[in-house]
Protein backbone atom coordinates (compact mmCIF):
# COMPACT_ATOMS: atom_id res chain seq x y z
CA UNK A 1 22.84 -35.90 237.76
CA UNK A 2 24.48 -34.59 240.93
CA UNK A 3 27.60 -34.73 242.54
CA UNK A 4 26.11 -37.14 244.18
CA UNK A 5 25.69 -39.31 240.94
CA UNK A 6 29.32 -38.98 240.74
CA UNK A 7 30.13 -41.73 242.46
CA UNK A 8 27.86 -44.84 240.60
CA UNK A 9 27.98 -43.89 237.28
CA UNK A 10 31.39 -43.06 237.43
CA UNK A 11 32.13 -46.66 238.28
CA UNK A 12 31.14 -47.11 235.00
CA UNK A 13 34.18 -45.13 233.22
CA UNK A 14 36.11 -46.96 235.77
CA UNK A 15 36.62 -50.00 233.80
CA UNK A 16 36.70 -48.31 230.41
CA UNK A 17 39.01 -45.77 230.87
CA UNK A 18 41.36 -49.20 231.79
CA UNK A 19 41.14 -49.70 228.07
CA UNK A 20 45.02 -47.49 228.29
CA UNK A 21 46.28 -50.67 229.78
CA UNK A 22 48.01 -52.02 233.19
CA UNK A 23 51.20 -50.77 234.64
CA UNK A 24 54.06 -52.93 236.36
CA UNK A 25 56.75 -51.58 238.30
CA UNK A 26 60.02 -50.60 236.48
CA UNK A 27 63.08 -52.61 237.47
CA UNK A 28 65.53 -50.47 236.14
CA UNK A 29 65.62 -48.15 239.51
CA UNK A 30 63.74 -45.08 237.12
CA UNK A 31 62.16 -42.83 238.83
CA UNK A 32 60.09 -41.66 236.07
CA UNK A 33 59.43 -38.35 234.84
CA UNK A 34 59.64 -36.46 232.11
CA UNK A 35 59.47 -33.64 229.55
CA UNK A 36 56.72 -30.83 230.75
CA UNK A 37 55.41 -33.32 233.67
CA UNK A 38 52.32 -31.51 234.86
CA UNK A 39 51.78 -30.22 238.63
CA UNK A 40 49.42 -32.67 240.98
CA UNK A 41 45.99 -32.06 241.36
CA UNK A 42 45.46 -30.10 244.49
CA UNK A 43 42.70 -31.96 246.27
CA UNK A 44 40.10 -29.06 248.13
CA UNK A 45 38.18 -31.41 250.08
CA UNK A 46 34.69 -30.46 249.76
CA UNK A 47 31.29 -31.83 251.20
CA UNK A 48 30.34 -33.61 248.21
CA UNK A 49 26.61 -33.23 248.96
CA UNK A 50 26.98 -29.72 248.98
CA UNK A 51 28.29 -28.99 245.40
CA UNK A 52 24.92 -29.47 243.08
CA UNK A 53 25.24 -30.98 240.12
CA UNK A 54 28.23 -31.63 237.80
CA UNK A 55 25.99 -32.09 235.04
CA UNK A 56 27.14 -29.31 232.03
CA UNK A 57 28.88 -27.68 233.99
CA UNK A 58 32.59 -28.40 232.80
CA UNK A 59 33.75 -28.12 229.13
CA UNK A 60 36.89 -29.64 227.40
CA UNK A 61 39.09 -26.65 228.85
CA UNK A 62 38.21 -27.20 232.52
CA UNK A 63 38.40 -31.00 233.12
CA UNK A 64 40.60 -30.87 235.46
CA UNK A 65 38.82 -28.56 237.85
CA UNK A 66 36.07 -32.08 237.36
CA UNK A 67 38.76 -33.77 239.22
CA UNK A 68 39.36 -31.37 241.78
CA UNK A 69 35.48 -32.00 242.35
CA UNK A 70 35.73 -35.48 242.43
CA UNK A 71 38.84 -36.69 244.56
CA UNK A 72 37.86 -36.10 247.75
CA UNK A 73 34.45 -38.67 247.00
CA UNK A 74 37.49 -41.53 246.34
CA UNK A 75 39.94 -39.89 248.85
CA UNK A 76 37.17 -39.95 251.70
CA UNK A 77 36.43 -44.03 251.00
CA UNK A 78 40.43 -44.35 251.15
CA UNK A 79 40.46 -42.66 254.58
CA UNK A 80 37.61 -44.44 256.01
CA UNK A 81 37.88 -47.83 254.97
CA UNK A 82 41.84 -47.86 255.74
CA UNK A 83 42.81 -45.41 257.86
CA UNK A 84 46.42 -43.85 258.04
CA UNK A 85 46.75 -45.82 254.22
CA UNK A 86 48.55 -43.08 252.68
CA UNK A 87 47.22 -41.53 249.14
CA UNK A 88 48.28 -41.57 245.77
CA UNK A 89 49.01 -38.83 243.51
CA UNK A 90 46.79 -37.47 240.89
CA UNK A 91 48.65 -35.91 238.17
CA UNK A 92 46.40 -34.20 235.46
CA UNK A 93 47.62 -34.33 231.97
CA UNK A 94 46.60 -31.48 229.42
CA UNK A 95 46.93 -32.08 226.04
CA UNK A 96 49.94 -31.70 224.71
CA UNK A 97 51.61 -32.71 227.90
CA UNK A 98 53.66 -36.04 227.81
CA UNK A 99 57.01 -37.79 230.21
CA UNK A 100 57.81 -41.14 231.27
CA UNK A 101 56.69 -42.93 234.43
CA UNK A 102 58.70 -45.40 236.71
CA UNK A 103 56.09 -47.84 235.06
CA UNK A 104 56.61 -51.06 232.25
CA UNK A 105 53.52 -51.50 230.12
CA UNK A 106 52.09 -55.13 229.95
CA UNK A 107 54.70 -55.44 226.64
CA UNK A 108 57.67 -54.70 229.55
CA UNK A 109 58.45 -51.47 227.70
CA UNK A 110 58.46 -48.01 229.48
CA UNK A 111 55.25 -46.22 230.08
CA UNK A 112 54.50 -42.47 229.44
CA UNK A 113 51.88 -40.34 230.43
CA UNK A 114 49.71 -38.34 228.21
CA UNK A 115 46.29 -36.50 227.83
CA UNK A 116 45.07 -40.42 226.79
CA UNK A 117 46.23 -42.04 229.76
CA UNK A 118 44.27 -43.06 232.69
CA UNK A 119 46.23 -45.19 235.36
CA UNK A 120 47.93 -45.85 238.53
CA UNK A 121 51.38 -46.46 238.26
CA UNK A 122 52.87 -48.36 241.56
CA UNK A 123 56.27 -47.07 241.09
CA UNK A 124 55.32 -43.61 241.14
CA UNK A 125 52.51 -44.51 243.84
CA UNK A 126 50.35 -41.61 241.05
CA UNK A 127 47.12 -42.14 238.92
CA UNK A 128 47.52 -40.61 235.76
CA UNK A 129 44.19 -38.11 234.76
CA UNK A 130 44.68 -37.51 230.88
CA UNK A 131 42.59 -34.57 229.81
CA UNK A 132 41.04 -36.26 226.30
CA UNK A 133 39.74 -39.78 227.61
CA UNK A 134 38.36 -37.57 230.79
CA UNK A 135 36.62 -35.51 228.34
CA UNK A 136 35.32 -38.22 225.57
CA UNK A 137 34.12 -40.25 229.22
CA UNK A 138 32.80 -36.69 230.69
CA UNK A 139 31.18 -35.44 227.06
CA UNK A 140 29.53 -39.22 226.12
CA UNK A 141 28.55 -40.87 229.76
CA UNK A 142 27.63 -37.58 231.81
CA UNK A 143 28.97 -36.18 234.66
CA UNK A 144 29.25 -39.59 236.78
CA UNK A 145 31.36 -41.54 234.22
CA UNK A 146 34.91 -40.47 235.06
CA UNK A 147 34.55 -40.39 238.81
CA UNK A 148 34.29 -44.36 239.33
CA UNK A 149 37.37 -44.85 236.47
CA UNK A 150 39.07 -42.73 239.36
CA UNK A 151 37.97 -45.45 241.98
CA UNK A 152 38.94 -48.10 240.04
CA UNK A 153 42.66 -46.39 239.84
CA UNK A 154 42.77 -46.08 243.42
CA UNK A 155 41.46 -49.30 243.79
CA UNK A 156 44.92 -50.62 241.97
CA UNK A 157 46.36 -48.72 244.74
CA UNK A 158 44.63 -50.14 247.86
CA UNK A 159 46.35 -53.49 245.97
CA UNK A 160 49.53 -52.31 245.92
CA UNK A 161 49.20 -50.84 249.77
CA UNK A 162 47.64 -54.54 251.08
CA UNK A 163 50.99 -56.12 249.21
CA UNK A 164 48.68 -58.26 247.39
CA UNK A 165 50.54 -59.87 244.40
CA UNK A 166 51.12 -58.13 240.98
CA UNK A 167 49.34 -59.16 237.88
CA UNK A 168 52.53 -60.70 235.37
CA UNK A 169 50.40 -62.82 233.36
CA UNK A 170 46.92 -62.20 231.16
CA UNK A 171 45.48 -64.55 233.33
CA UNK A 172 46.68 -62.37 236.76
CA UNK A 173 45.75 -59.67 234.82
CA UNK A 174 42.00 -60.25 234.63
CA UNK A 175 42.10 -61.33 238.15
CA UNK A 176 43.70 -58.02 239.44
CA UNK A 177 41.35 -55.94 236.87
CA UNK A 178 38.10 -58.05 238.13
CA UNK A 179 38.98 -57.44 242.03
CA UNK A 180 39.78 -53.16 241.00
CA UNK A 181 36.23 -53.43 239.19
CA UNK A 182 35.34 -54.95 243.18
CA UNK A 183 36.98 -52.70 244.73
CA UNK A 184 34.81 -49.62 242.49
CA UNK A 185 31.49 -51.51 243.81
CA UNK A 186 32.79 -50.88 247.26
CA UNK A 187 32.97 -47.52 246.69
CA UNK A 188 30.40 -46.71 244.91
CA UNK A 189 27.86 -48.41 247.96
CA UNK A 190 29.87 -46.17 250.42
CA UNK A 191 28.64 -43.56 248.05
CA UNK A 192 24.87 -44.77 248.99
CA UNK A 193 25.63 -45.04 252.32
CA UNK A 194 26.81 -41.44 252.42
CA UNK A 195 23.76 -39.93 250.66
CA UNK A 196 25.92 -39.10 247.40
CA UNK A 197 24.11 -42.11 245.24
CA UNK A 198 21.32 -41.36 242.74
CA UNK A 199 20.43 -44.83 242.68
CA UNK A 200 17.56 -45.17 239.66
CA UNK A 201 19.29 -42.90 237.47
CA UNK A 202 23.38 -44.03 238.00
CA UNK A 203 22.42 -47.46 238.47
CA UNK A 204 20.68 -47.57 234.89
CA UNK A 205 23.74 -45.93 233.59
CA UNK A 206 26.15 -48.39 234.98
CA UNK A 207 24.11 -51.05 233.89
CA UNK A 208 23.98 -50.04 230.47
CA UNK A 209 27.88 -49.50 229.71
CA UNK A 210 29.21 -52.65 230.93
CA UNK A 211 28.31 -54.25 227.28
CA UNK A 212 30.64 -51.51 226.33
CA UNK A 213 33.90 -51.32 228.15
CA UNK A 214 33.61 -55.77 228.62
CA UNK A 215 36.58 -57.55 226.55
CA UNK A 216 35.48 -59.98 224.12
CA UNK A 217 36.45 -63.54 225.22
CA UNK A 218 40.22 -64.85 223.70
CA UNK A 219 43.27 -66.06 224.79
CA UNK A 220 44.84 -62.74 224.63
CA UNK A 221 41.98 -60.50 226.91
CA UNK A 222 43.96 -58.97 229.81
CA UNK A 223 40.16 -57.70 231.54
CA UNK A 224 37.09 -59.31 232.65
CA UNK A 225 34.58 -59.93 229.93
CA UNK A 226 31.31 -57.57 230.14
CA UNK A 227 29.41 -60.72 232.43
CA UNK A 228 32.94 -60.61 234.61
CA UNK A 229 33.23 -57.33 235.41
CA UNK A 230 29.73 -56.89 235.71
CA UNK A 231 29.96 -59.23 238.16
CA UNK A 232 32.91 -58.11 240.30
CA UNK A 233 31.30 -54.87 240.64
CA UNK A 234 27.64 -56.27 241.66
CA UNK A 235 29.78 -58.01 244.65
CA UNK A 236 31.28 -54.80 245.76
CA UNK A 237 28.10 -52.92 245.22
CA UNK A 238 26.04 -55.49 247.25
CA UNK A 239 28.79 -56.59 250.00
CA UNK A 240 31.39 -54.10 249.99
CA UNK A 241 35.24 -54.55 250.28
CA UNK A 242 34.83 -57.55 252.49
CA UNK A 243 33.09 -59.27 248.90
CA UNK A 244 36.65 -58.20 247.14
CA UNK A 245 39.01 -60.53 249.35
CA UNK A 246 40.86 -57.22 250.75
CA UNK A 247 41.55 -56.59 254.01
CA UNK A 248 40.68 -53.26 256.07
C-alpha cells in the first residue's frame, strides 16, 4: 500500500481508535497539562504522492515519524476545504509518557493523555497520537489504518471550529461520532480526487473493519453501530462534506 493508501484505509482506524472515548471541555478554567507532556509533532509538509509506500517501513520505535508522514494528507483537506480554519495540535505520546488535558471524559472526570489515547480534546484545540494504539492499528490494519483515525480527530475539530453543538448525551454522542465518521469519508474522496487513493485495495480494507470497530446496539452505545458508521462514511465518501451537514 502507498502513501497514497494512507488516506482510505486509514479511515478505517478512524473510528476504532475512538474506542479511547469522547472528550468535553473542562469547566474548571484548566488548562491541562501535565507530568512529562511530550513536544508537538512537527508537521514537514510533504507531496504525499511522492513518498512511496508506508508499507513496513515503520516499527514500534518510530511511529511517530508515521505521523509526521501522514499530517500534512489531513492538514492539506483542512486547508482546502476551509481556508484560514486554523489547525489543531498533534501531540505524540511515547510510552511511558502521561499528563492531564483541559478535557472531561464522557463520566465528567478529567482526561489524561497516554501512549493509549487517541483524541481531540476542544479545550486544548490538540489530537492526542498515543504511540501503542498507533502501533497495534499500524502492526494489524497496514500502513493506511491510522491515517483516517487521524481524520476522524480532526474531523471533531472542524465541529468544534463550525460551533456546531457538543455531544452531552449518548444519544448526541452517536450523532457527533456518526457526522466525524462523515466527515473521514470526505476526506478520504479528497484523497481520490488528489491521486493519493488506492481504491480496490483500501476500499476492501475499509470495508472489511467496519464489523470490527461498530458498537453493538444498547442503551448505553455512545458510537454508531457497524451499519451506522458504515453508513456515515459511504455519504462522505460518495458526496463529500456537503453529505455531512457542515458548512465550508
Amino acid at each position: 500500500m502507498t502513501k497514497r493508501s494512507v488516506a482510505l484505509a486509514a479511515a478505517l482506524t478512524v473510528f476504532g481508535m475512538l474506542l479511547a472515548g469522547c472528550l468535553l471541555p473542562a469547566d474548571d478554567g484548566s488548562d491541562g497539562g501535565g507530568l512529562g507532556e511530550p513536544a508537538p509533532v512537527d508537521s514537514p509538509n510533504p507531496d504525499p504522492g511522492s513518498t512511496g509506500s508506508l508499507e513496513g517501513r515503520f516499527d514500534y520505535d518510530t511511529m511517530d515519524q508515521y505521523v509526521d508522514a501522514v499530517i500534512p494528507m489531513v492538514e492539506g483537506w483542512i486547508n482546502e476545504t476551509w481556508p484560514g480554519m486554523p489547525l489543531p495540535q498533534v501531540i505524540y505520546v511515547p510510552s511511558g509518557a502521561a499528563g492531564r488535558e483541559g478535557c472531561l471524559d464522557m463520566n465528567g472526570r478529567s482526561a489524561s493523555y497516554t501512549s493509549r489515547s487517541y483524541e481531540f480534546c476542544p479545550a486544548d484545540n490538540r489530537v492526542y497520537v498515543g504511540q501503542d494504539t498507533l502501533w497495534e492499528f499500524y502492526s494489524e490494519t497496514g500502513d493506511a489504518g491510522p491515517a483516517v483515525g487521524l481524520a476522524h480527530e480532526f474531523g471533531h475539530h472542524v465541529q468544534t471550529q463550525l460551533d456546531l453543538p457538543p455531544a452531552r448525551t449518548t444519544d448526541q454522542s452517536i450523532r457527533v461520532e456518526n457526522q466525524a465518521d462523515c466527515l473521514a469519508g470526505a476526506w478520504t474522496k479528497w484523497t481520490d480526487e488528489k491521486g493519493y487513493l488506492e481504491r480496490d485495495d483500501d476500499l476492501k480494507d475499509i470495508e472489511s473493519l467496519f464489523p470490527l470497530i461498530g458498537s453493538a446496539e444498547g442503551p448505553d452505545r455512545d458510537h454508531g453501530t457497524t451499519r451506522e458508521r458504515r453508513n456515515a462514511f459511504e455519504a462522505g465518501f460518495e458526496g463529500g462534506v456537503a453529505a455531512c451537514g457542515v458548512r465550508t
